[in-house]
PDB file of N, CA and C in Angstrom:
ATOM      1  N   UNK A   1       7.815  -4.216  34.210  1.00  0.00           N
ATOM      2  CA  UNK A   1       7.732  -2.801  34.427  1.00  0.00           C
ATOM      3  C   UNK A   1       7.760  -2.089  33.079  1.00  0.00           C
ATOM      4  N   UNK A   2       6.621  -1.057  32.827  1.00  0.00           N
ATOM      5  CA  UNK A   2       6.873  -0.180  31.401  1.00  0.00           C
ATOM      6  C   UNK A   2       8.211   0.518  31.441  1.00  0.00           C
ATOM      7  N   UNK A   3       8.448   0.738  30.208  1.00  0.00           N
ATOM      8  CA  UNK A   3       9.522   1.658  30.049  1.00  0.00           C
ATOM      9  C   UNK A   3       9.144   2.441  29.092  1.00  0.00           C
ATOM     10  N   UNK A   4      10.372   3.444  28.950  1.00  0.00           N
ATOM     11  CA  UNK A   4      10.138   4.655  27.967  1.00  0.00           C
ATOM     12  C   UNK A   4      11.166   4.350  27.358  1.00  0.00           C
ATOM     13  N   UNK A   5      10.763   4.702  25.367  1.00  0.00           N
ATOM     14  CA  UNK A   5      12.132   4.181  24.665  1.00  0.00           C
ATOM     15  C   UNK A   5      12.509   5.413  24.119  1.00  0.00           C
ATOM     16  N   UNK A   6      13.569   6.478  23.799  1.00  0.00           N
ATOM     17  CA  UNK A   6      13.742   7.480  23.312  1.00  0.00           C
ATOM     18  C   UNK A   6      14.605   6.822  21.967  1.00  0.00           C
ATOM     19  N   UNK A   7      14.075   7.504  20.948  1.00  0.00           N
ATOM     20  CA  UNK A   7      15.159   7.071  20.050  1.00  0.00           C
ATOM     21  C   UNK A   7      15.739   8.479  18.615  1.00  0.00           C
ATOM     22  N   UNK A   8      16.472   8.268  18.288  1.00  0.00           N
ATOM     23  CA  UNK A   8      16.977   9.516  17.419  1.00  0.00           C
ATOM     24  C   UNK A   8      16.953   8.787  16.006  1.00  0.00           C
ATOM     25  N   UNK A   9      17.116   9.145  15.282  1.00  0.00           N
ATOM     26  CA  UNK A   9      17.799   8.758  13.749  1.00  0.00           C
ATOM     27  C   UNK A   9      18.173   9.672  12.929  1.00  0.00           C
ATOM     28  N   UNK A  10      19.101   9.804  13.047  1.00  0.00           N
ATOM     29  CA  UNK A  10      19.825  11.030  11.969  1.00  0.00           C
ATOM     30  C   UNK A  10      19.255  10.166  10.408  1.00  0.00           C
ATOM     31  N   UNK A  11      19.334  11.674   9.865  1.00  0.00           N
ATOM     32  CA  UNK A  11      19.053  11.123   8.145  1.00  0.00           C
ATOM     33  C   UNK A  11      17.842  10.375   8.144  1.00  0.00           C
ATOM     34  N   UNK A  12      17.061  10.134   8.610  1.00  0.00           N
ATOM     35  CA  UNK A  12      15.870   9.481   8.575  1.00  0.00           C
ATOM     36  C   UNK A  12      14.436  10.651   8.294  1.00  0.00           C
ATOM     37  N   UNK A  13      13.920  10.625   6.616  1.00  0.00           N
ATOM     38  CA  UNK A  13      12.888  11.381   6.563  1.00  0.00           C
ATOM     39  C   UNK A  13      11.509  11.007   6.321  1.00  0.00           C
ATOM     40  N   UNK A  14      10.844  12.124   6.754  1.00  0.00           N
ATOM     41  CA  UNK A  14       9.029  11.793   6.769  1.00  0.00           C
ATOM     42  C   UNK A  14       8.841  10.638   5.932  1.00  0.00           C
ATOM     43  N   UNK A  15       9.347  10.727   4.975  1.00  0.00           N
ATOM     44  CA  UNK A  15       8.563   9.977   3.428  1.00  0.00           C
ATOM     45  C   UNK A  15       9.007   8.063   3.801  1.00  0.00           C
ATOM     46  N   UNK A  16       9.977   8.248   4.626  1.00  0.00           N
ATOM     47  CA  UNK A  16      10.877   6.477   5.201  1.00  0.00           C
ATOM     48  C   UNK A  16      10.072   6.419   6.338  1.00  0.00           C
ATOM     49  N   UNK A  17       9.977   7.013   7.282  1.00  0.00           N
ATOM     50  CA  UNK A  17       9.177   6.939   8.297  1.00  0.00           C
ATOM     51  C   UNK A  17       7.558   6.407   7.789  1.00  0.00           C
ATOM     52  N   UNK A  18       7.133   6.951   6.563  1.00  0.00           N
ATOM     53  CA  UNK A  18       5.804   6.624   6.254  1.00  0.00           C
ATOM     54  C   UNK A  18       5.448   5.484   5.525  1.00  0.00           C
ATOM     55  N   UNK A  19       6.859   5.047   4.909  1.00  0.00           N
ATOM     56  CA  UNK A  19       6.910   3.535   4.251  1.00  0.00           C
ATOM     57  C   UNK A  19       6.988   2.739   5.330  1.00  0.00           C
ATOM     58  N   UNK A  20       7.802   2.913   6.337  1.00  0.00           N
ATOM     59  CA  UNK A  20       8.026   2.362   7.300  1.00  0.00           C
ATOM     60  C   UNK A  20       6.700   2.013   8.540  1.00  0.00           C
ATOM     61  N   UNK A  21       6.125   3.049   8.766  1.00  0.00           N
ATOM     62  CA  UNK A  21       5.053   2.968   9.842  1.00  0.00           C
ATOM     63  C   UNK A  21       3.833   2.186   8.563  1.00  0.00           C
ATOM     64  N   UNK A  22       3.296   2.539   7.510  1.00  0.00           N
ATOM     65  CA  UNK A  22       2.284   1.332   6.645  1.00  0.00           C
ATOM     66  C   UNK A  22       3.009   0.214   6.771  1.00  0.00           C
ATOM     67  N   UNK A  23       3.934  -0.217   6.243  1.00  0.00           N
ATOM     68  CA  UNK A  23       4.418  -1.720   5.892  1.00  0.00           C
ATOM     69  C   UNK A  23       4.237  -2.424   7.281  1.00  0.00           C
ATOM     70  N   UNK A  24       4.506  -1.571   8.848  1.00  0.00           N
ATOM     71  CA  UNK A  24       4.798  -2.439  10.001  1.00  0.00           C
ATOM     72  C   UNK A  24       2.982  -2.264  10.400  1.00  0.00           C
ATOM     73  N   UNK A  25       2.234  -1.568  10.251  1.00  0.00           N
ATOM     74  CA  UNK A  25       0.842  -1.344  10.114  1.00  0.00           C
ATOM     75  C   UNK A  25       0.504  -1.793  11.885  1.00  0.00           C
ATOM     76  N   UNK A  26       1.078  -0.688  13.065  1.00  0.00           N
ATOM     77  CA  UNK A  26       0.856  -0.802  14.394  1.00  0.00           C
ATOM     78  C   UNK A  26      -0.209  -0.212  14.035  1.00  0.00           C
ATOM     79  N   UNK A  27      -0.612   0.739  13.747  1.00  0.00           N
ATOM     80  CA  UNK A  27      -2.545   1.331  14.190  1.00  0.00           C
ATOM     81  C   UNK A  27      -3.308   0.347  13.852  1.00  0.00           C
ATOM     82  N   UNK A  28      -3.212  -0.750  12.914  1.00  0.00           N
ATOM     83  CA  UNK A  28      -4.049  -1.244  12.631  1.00  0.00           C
ATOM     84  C   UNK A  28      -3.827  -2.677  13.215  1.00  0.00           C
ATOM     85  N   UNK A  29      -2.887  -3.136  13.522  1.00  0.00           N
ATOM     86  CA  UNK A  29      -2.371  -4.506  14.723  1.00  0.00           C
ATOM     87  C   UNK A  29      -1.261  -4.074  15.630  1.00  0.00           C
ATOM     88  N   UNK A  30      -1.985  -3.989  16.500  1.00  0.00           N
ATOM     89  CA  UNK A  30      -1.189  -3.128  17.740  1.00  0.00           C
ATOM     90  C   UNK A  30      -0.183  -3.828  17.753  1.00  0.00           C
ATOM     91  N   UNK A  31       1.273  -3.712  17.985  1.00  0.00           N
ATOM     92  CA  UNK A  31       2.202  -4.638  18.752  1.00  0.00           C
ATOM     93  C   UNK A  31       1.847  -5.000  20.227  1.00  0.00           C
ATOM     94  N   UNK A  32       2.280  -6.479  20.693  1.00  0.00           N
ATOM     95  CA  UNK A  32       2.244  -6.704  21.848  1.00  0.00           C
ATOM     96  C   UNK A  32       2.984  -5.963  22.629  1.00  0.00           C
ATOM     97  N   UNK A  33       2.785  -5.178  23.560  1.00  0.00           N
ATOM     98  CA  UNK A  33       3.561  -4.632  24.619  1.00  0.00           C
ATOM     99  C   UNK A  33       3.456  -2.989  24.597  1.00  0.00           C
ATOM    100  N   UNK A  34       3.041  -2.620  23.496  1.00  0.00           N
ATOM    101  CA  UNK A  34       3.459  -0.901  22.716  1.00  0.00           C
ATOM    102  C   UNK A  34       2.623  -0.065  23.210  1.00  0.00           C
ATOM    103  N   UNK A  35       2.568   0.460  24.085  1.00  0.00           N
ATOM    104  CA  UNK A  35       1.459   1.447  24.574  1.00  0.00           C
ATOM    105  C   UNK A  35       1.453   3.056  24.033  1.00  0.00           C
ATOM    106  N   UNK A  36       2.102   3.656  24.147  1.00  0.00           N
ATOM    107  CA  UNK A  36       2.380   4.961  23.291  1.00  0.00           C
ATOM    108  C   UNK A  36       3.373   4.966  22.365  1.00  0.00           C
ATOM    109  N   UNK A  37       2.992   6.023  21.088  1.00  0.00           N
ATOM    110  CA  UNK A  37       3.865   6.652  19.767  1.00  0.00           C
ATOM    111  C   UNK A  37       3.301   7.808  19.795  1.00  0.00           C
ATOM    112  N   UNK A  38       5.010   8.625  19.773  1.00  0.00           N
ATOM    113  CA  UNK A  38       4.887   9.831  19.412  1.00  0.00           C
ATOM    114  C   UNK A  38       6.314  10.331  18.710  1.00  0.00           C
ATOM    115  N   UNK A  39       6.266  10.669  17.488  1.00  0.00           N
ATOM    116  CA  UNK A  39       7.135  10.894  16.338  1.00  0.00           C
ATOM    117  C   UNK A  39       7.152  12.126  15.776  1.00  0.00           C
ATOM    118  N   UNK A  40       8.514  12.612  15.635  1.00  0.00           N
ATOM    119  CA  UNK A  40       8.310  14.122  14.758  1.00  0.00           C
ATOM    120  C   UNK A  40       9.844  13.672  14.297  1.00  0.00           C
ATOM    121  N   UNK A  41       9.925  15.256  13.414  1.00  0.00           N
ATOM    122  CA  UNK A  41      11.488  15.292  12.820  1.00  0.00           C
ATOM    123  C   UNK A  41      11.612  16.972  13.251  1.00  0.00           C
ATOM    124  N   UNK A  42      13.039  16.835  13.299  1.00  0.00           N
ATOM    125  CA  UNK A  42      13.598  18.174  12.762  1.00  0.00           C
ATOM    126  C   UNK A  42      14.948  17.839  11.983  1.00  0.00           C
ATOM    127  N   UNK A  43      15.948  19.006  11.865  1.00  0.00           N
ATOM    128  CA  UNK A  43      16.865  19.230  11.040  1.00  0.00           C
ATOM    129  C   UNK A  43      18.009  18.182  11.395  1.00  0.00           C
ATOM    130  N   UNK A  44      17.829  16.974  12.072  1.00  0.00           N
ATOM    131  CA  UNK A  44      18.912  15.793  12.058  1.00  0.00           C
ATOM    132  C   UNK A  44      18.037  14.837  11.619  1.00  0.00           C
ATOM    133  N   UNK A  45      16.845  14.372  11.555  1.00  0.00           N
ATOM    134  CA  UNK A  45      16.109  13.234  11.632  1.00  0.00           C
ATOM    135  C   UNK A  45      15.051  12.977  11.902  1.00  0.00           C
ATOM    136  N   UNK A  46      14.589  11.999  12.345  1.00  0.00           N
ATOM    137  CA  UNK A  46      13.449  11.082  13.393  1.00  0.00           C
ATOM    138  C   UNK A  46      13.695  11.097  15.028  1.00  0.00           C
ATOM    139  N   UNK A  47      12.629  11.344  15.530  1.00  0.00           N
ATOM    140  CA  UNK A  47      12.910  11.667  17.021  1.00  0.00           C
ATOM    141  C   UNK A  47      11.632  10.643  17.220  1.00  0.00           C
ATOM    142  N   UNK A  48      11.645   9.730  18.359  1.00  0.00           N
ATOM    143  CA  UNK A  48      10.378   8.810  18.580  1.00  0.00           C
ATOM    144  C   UNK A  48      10.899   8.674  20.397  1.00  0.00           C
ATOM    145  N   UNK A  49       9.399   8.897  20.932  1.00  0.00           N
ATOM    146  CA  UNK A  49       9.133   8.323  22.131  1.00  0.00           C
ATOM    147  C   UNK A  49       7.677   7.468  21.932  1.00  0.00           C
ATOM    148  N   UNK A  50       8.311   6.188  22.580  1.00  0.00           N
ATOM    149  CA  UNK A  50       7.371   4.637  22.726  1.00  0.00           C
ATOM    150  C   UNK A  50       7.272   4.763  24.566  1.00  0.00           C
ATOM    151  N   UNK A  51       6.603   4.609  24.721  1.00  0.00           N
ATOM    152  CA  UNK A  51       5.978   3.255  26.323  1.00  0.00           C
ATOM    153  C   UNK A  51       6.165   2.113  25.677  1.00  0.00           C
ATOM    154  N   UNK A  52       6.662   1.054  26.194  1.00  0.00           N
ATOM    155  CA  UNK A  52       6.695  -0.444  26.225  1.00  0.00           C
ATOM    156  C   UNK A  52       6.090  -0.697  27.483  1.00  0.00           C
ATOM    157  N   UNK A  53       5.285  -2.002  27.391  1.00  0.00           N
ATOM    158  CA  UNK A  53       5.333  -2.923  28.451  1.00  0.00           C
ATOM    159  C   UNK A  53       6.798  -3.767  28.833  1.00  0.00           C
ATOM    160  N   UNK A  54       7.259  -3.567  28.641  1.00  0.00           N
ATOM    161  CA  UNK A  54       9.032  -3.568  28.704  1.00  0.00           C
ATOM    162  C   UNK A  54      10.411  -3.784  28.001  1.00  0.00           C
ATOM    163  N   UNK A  55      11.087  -3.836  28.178  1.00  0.00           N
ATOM    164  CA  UNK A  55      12.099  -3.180  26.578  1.00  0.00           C
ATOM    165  C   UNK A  55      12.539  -4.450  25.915  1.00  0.00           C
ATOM    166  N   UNK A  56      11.618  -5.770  26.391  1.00  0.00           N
ATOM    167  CA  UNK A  56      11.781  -6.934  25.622  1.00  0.00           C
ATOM    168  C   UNK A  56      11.046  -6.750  24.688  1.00  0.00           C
ATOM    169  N   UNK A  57       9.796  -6.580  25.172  1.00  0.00           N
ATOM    170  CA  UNK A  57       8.371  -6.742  23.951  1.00  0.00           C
ATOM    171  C   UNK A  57       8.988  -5.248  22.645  1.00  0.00           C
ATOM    172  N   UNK A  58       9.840  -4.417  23.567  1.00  0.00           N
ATOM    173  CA  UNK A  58       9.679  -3.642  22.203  1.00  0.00           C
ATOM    174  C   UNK A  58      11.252  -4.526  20.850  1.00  0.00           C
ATOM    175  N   UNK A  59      12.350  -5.065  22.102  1.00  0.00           N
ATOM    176  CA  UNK A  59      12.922  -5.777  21.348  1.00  0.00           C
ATOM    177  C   UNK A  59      12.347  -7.004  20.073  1.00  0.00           C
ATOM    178  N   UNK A  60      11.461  -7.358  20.584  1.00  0.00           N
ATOM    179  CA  UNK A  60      10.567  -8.867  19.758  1.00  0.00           C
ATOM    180  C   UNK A  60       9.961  -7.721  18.730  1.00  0.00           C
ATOM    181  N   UNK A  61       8.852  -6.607  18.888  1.00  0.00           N
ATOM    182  CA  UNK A  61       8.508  -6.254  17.694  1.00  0.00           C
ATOM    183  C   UNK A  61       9.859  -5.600  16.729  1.00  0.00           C
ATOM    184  N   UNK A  62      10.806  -4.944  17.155  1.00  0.00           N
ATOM    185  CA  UNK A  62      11.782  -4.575  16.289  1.00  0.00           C
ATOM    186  C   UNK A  62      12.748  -5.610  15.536  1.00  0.00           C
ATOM    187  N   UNK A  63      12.654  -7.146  15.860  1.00  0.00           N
ATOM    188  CA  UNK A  63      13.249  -8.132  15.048  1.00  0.00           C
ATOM    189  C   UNK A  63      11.924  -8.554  14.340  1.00  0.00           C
ATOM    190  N   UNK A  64      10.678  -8.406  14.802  1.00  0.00           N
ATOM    191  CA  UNK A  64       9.868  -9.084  13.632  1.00  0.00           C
ATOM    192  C   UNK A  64       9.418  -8.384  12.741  1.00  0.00           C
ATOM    193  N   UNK A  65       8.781  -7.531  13.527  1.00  0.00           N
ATOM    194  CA  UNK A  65       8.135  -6.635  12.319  1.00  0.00           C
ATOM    195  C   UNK A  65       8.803  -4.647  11.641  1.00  0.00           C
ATOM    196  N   UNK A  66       9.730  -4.278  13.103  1.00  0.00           N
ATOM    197  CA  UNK A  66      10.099  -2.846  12.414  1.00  0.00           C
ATOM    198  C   UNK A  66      11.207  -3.103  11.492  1.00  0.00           C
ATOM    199  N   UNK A  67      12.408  -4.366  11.740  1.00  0.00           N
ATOM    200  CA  UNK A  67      13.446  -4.522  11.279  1.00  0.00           C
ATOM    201  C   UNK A  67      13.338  -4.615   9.657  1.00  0.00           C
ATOM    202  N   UNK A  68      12.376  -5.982   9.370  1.00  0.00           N
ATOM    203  CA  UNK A  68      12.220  -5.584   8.002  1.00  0.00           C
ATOM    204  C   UNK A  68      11.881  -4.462   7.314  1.00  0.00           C
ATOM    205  N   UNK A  69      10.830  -3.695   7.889  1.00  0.00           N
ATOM    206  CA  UNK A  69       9.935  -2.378   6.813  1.00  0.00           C
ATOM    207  C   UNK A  69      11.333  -1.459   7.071  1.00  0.00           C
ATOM    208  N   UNK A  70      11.990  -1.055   8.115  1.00  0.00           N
ATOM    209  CA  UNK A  70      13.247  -0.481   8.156  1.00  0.00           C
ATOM    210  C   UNK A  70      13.963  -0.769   6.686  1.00  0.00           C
ATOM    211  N   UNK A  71      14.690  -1.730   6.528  1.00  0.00           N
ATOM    212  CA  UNK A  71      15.257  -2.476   5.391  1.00  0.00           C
ATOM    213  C   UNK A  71      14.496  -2.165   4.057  1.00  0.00           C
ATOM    214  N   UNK A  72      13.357  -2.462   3.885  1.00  0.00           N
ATOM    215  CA  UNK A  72      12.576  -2.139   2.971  1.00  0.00           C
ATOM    216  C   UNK A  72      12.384  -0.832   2.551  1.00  0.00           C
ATOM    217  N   UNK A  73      12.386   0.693   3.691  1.00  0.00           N
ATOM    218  CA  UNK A  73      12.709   1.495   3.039  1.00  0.00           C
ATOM    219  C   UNK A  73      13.641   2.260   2.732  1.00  0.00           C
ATOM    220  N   UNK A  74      14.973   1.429   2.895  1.00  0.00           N
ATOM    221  CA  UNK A  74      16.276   1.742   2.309  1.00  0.00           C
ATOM    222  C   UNK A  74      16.987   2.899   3.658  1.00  0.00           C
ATOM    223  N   UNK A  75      16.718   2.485   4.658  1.00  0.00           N
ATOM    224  CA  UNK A  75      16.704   3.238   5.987  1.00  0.00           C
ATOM    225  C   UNK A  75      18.344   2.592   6.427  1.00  0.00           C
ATOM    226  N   UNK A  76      18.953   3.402   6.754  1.00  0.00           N
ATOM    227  CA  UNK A  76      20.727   2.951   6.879  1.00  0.00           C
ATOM    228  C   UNK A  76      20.952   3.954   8.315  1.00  0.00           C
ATOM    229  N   UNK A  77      22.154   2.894   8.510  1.00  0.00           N
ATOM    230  CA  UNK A  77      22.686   3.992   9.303  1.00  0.00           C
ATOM    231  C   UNK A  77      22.224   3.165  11.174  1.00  0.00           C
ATOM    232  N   UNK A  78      22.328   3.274  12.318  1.00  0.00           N
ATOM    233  CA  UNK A  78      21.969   3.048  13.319  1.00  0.00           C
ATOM    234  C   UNK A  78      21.274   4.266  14.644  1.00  0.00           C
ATOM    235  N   UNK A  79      20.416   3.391  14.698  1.00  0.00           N
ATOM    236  CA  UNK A  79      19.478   4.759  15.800  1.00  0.00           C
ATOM    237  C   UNK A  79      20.084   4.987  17.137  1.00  0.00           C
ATOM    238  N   UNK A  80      19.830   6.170  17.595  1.00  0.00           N
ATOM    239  CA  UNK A  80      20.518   6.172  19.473  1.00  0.00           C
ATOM    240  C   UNK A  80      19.312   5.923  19.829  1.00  0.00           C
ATOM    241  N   UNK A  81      19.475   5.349  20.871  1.00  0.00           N
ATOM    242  CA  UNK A  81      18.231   4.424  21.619  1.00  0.00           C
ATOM    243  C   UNK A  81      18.384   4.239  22.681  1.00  0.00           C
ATOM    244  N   UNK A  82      17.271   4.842  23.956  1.00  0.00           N
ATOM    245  CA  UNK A  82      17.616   4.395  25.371  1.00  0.00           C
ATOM    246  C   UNK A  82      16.334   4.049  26.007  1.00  0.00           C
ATOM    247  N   UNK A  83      16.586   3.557  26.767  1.00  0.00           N
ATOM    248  CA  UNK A  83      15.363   2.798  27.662  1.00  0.00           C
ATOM    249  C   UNK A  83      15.807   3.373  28.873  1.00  0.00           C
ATOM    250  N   UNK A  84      14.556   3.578  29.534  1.00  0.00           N
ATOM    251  CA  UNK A  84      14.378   3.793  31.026  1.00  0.00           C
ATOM    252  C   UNK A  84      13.059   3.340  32.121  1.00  0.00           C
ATOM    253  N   UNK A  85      12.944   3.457  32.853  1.00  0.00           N
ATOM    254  CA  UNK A  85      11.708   2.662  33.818  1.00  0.00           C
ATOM    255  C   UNK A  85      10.662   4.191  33.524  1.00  0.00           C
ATOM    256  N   UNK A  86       9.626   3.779  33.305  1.00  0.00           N
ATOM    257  CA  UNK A  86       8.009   4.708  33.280  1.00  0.00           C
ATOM    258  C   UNK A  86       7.897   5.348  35.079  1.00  0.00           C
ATOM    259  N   UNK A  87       7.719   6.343  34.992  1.00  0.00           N
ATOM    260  CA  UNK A  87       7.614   6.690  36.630  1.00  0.00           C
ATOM    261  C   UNK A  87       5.648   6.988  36.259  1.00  0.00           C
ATOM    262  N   UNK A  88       5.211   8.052  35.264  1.00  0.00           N
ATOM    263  CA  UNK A  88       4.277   7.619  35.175  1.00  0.00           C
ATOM    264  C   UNK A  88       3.865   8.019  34.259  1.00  0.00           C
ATOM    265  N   UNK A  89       2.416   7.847  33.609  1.00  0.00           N
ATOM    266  CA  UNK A  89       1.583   8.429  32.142  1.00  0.00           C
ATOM    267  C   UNK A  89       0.545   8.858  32.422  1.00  0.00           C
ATOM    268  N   UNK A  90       0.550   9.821  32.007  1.00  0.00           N
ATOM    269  CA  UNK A  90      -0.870  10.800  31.546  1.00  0.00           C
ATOM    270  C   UNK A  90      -1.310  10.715  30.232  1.00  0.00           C
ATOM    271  N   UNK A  91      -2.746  10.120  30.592  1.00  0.00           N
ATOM    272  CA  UNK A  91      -3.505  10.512  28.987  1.00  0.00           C
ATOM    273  C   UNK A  91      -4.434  10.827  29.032  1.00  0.00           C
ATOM    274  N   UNK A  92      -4.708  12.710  28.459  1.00  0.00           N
ATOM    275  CA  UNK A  92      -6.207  13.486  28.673  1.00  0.00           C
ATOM    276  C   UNK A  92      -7.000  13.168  28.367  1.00  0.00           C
ATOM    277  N   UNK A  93      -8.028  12.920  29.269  1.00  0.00           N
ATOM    278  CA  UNK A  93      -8.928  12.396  28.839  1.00  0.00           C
ATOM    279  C   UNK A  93      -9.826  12.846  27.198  1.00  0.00           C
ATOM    280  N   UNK A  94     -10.354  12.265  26.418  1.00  0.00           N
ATOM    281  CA  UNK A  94     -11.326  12.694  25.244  1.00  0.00           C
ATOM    282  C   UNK A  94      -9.776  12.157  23.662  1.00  0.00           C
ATOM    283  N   UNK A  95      -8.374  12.071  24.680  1.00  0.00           N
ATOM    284  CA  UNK A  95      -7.245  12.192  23.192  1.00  0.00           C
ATOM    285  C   UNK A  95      -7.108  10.337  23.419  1.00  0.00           C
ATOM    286  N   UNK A  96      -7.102  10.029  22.068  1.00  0.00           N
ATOM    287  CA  UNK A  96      -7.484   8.309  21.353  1.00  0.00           C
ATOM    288  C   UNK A  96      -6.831   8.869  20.024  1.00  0.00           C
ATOM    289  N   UNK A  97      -6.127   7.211  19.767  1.00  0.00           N
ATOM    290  CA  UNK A  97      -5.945   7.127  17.974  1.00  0.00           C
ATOM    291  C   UNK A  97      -5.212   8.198  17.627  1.00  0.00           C
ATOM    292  N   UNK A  98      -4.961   7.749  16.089  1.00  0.00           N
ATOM    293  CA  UNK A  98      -3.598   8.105  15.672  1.00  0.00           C
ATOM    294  C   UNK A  98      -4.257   9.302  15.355  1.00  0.00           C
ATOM    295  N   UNK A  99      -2.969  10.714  15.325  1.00  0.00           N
ATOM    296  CA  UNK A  99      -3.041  12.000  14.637  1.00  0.00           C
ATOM    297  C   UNK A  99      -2.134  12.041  13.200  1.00  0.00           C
TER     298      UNK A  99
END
């Protein structure tokens, strides 16, 4: 069953997020399981909502591939993170690929 992953990160800015999203390079090799990203900040952090094909596959890419580039860009501290079951997704038609 998909799920939805909400996650927070205090102290986490654009410029780590952008070392972070090249080094793990999902637009360009999708992770197995990862169906939507959508990322912003405001005045605490990093705010991210994922779709998984379920909150294993997003567990397996976060020990292989987010954990290191995390580490790599000097990213500290622990994220709030919750999973829940997908009831459902909309995607308008003509919107594809990264913004």
């Amino acid at each position: 069953m998909a799920v939805v992953m909400s996650m927070s990160w205090a102290g986490v800015s654009p410029e780590q997020y952008e070392t972070v999203r090249e080094a793990v390079g999902s637009e360009e090799v999708a992770p197995v399981g990862g169906q939507v990203h959508v990322a912003w900040f405001d005045d605490h952090g990093l705010h991210v909502i994922d779709v998984w094909e379920s909150e294993e596959t997003f567990q397996t890419f976060f020990a292989e591939r987010l954990a290191p580039a995390v580490e790599k860009a000097g990213i500290t501290g622990t994220p709030e993170s919750d999973f829940a079951p997908l009831h459902r997704r909309f995607i308008a038609p003509g919107v594809s690929g990264a913004a």
